[in-house]
N, C-alpha and C. Protein backbone atom coordinates (compact mmCIF):
# COMPACT_ATOMS: atom_id res chain seq x y z
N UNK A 1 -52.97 -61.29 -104.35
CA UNK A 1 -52.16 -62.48 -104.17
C UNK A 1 -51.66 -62.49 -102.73
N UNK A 2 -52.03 -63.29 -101.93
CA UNK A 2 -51.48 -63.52 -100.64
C UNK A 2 -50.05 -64.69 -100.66
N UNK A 3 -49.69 -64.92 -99.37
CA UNK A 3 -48.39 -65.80 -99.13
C UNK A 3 -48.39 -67.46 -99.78
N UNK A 4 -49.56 -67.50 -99.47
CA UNK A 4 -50.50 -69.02 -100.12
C UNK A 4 -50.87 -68.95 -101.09
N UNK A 5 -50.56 -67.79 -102.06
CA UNK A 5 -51.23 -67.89 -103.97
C UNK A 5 -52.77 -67.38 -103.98
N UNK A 6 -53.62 -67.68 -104.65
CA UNK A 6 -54.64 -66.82 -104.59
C UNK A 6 -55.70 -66.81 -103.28
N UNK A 7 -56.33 -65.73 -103.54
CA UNK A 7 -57.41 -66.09 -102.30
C UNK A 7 -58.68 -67.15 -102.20
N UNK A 8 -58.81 -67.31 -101.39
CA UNK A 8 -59.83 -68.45 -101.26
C UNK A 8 -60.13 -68.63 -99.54
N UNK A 9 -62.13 -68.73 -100.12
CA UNK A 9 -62.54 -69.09 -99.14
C UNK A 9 -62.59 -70.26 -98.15
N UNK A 10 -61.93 -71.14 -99.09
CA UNK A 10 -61.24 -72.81 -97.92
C UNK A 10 -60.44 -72.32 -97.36
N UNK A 11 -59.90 -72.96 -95.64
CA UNK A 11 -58.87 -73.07 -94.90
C UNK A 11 -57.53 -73.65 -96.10
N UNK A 12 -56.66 -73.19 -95.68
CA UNK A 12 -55.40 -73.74 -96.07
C UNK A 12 -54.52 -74.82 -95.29
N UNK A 13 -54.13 -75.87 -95.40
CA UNK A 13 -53.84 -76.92 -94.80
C UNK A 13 -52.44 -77.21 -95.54
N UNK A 14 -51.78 -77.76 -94.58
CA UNK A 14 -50.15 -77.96 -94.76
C UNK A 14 -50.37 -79.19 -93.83
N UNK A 15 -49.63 -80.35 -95.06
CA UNK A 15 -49.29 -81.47 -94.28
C UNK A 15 -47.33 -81.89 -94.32
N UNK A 16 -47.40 -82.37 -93.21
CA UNK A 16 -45.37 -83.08 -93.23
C UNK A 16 -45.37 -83.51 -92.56
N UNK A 17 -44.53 -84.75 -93.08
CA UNK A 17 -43.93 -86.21 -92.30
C UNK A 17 -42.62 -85.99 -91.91
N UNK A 18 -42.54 -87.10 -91.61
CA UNK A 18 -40.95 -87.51 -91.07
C UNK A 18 -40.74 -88.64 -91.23
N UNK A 19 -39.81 -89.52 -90.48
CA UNK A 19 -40.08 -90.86 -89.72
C UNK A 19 -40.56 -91.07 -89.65
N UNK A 20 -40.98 -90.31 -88.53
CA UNK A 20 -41.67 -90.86 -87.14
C UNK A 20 -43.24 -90.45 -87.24
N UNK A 21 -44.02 -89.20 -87.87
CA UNK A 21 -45.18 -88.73 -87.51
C UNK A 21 -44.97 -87.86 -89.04
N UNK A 22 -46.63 -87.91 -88.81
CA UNK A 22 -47.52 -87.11 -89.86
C UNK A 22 -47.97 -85.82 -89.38
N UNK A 23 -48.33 -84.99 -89.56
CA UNK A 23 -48.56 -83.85 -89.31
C UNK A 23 -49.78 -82.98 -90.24
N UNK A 24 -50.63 -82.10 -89.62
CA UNK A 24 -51.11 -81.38 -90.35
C UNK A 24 -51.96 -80.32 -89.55
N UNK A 25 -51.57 -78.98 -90.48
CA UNK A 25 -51.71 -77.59 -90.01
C UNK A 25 -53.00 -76.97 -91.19
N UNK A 26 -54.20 -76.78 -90.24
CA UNK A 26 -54.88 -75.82 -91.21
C UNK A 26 -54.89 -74.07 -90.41
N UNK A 27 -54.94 -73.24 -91.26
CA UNK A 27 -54.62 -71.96 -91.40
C UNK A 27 -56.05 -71.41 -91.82
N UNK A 28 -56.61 -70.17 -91.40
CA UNK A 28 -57.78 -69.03 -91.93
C UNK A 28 -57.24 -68.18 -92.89
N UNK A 29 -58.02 -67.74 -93.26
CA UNK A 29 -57.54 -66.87 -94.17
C UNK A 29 -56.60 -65.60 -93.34
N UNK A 30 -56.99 -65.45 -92.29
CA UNK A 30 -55.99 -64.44 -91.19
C UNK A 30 -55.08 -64.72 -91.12
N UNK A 31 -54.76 -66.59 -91.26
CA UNK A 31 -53.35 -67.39 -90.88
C UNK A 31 -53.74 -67.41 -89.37
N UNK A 32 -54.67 -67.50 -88.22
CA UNK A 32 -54.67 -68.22 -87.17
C UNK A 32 -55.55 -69.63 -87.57
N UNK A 33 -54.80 -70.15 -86.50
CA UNK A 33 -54.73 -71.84 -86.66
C UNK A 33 -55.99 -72.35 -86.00
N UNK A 34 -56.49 -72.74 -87.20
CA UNK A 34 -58.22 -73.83 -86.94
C UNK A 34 -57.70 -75.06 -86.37
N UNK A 35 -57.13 -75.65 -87.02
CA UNK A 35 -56.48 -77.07 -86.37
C UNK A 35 -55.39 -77.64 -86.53
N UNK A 36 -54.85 -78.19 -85.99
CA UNK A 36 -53.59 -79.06 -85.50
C UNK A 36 -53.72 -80.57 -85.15
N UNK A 37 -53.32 -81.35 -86.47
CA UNK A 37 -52.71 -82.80 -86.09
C UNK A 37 -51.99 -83.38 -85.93
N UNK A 38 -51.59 -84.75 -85.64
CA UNK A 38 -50.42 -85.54 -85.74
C UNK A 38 -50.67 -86.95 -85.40
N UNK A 39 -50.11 -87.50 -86.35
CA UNK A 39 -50.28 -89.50 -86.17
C UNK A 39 -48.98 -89.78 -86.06
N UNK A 40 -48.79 -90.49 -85.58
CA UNK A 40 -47.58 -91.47 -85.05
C UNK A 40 -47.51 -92.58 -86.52
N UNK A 41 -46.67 -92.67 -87.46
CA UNK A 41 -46.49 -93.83 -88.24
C UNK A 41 -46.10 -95.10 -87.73
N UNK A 42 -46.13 -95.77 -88.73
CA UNK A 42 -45.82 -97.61 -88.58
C UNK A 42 -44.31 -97.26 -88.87
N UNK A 43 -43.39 -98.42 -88.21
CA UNK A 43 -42.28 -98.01 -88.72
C UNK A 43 -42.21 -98.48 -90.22
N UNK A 44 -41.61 -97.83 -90.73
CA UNK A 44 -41.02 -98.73 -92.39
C UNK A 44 -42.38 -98.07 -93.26
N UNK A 45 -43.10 -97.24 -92.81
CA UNK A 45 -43.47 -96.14 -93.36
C UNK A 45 -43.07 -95.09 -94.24
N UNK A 46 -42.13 -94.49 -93.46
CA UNK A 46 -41.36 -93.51 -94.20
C UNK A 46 -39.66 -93.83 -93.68
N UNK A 47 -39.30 -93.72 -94.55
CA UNK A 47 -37.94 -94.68 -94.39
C UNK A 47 -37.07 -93.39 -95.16
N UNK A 48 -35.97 -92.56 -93.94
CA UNK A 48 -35.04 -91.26 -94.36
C UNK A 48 -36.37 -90.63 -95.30
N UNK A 49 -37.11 -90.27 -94.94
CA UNK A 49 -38.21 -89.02 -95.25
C UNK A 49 -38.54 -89.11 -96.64
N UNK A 50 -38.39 -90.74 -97.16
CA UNK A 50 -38.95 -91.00 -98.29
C UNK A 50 -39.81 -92.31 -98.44
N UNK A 51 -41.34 -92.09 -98.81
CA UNK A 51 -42.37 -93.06 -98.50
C UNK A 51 -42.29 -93.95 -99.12
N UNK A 52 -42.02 -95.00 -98.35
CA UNK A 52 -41.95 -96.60 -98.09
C UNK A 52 -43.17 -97.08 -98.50
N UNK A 53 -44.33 -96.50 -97.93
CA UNK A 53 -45.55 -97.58 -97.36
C UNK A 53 -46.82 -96.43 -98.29
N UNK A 54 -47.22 -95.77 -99.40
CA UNK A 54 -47.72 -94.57 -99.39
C UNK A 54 -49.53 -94.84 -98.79
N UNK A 55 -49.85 -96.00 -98.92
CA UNK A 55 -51.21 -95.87 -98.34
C UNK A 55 -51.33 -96.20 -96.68
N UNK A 56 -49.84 -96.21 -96.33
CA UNK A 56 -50.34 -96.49 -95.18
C UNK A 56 -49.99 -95.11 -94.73
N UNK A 57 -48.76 -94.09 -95.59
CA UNK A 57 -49.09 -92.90 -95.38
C UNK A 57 -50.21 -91.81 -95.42
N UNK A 58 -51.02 -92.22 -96.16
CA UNK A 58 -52.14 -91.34 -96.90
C UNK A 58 -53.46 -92.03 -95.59
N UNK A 59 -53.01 -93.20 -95.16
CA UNK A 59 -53.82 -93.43 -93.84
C UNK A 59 -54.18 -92.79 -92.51
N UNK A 60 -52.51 -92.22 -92.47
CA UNK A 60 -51.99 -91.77 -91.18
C UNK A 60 -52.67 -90.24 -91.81
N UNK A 61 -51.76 -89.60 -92.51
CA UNK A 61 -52.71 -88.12 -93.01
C UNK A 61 -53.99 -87.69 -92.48
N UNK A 62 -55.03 -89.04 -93.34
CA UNK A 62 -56.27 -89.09 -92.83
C UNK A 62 -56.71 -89.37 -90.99
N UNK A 63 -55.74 -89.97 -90.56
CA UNK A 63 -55.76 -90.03 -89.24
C UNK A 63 -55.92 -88.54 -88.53
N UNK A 64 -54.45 -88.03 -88.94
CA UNK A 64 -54.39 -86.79 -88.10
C UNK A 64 -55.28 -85.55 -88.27
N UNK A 65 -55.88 -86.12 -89.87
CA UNK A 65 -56.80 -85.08 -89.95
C UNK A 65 -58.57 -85.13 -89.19
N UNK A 66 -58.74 -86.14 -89.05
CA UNK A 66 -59.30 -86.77 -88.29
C UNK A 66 -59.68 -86.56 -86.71
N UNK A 67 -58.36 -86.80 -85.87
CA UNK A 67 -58.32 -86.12 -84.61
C UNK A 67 -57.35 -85.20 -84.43
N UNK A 68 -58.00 -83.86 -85.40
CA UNK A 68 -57.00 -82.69 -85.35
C UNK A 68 -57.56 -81.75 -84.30
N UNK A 69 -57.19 -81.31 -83.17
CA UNK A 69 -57.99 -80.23 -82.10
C UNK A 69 -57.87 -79.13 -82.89
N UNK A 70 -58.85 -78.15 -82.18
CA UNK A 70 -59.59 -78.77 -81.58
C UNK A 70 -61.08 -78.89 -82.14
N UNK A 71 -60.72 -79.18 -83.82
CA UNK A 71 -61.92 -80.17 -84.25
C UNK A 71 -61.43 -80.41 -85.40
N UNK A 72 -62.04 -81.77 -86.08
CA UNK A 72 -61.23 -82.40 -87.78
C UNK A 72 -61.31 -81.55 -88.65
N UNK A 73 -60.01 -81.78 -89.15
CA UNK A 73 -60.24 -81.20 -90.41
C UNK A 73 -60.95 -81.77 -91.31
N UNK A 74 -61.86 -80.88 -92.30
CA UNK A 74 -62.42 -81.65 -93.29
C UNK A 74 -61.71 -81.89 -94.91
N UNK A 75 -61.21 -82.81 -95.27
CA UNK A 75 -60.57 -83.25 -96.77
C UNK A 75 -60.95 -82.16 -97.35
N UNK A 76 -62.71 -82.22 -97.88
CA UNK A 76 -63.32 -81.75 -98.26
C UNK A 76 -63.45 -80.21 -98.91
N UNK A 77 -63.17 -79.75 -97.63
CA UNK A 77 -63.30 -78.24 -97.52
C UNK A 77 -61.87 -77.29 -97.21
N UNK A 78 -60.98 -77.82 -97.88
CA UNK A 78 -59.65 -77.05 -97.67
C UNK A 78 -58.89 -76.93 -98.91
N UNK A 79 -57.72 -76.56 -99.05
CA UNK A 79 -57.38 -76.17 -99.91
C UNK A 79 -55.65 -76.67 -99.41
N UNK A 80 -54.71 -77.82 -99.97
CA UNK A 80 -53.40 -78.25 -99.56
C UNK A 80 -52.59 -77.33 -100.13
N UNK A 81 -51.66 -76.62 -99.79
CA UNK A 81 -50.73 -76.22 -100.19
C UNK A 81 -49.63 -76.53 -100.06
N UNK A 82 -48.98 -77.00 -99.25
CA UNK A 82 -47.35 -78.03 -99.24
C UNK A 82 -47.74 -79.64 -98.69
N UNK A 83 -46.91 -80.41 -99.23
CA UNK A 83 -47.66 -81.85 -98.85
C UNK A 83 -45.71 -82.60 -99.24
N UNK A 84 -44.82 -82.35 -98.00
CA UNK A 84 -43.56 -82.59 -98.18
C UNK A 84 -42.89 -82.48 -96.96
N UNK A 85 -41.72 -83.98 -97.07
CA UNK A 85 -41.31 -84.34 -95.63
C UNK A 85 -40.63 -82.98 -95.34
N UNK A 86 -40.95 -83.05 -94.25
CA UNK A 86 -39.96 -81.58 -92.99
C UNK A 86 -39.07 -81.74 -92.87
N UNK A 87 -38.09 -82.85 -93.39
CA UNK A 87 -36.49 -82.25 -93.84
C UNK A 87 -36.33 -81.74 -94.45
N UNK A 88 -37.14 -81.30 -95.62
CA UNK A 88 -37.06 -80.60 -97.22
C UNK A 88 -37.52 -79.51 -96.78
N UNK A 89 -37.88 -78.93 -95.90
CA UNK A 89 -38.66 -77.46 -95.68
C UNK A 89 -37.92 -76.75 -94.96
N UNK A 90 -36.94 -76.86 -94.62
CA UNK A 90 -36.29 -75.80 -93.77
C UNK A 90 -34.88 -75.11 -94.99
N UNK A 91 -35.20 -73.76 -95.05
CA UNK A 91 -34.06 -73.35 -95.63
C UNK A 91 -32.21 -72.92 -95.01
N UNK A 92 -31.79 -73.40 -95.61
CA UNK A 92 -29.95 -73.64 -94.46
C UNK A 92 -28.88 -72.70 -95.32
């Protein structure tokens, strides 16, 4: 059992919003970072870090996954493990 639940040969990918931007982090099984995205939302998107607009969220997602450096992520071939705005993720 690793930090991410079982093992597996897909990348692990973590997506989070905000406001303002989408985000998404895929991880190796080492935990160094294959790729890194981010889309800029529409406003009235995500409105106080709760989705307003969800396909135009699930747009943007696909965006950043899209032009994630330094190459896309594929939907396909990963494995999501957190998919929750980044105000909710920090422990206080």
């Amino acid at each position: 059992m690793s930090f991410f639940g079982s093992k597996s040969d897909k990348p692990t990918c973590g997506v989070a919003w905000n406001n303002g931007k989408a985000q998404v982090l895929c991880l190796a099984a080492d935990y160094s970072v294959i790729a890194y995205g981010e889309a800029i939302l529409e406003p009235g998107t995500v409105v106080n870090s709760c989705i307003a607009d969800a396909p135009k969220l699930a747009g943007k997602i696909a965006e950043a996954m899209k032009n994630a450096t330094p190459s896309p992520i594929d939907p396909k071939n990963i494995r999501c493990v957190s998919c929750i705005p980044d105000n909710c993720s920090y422990i206080v």
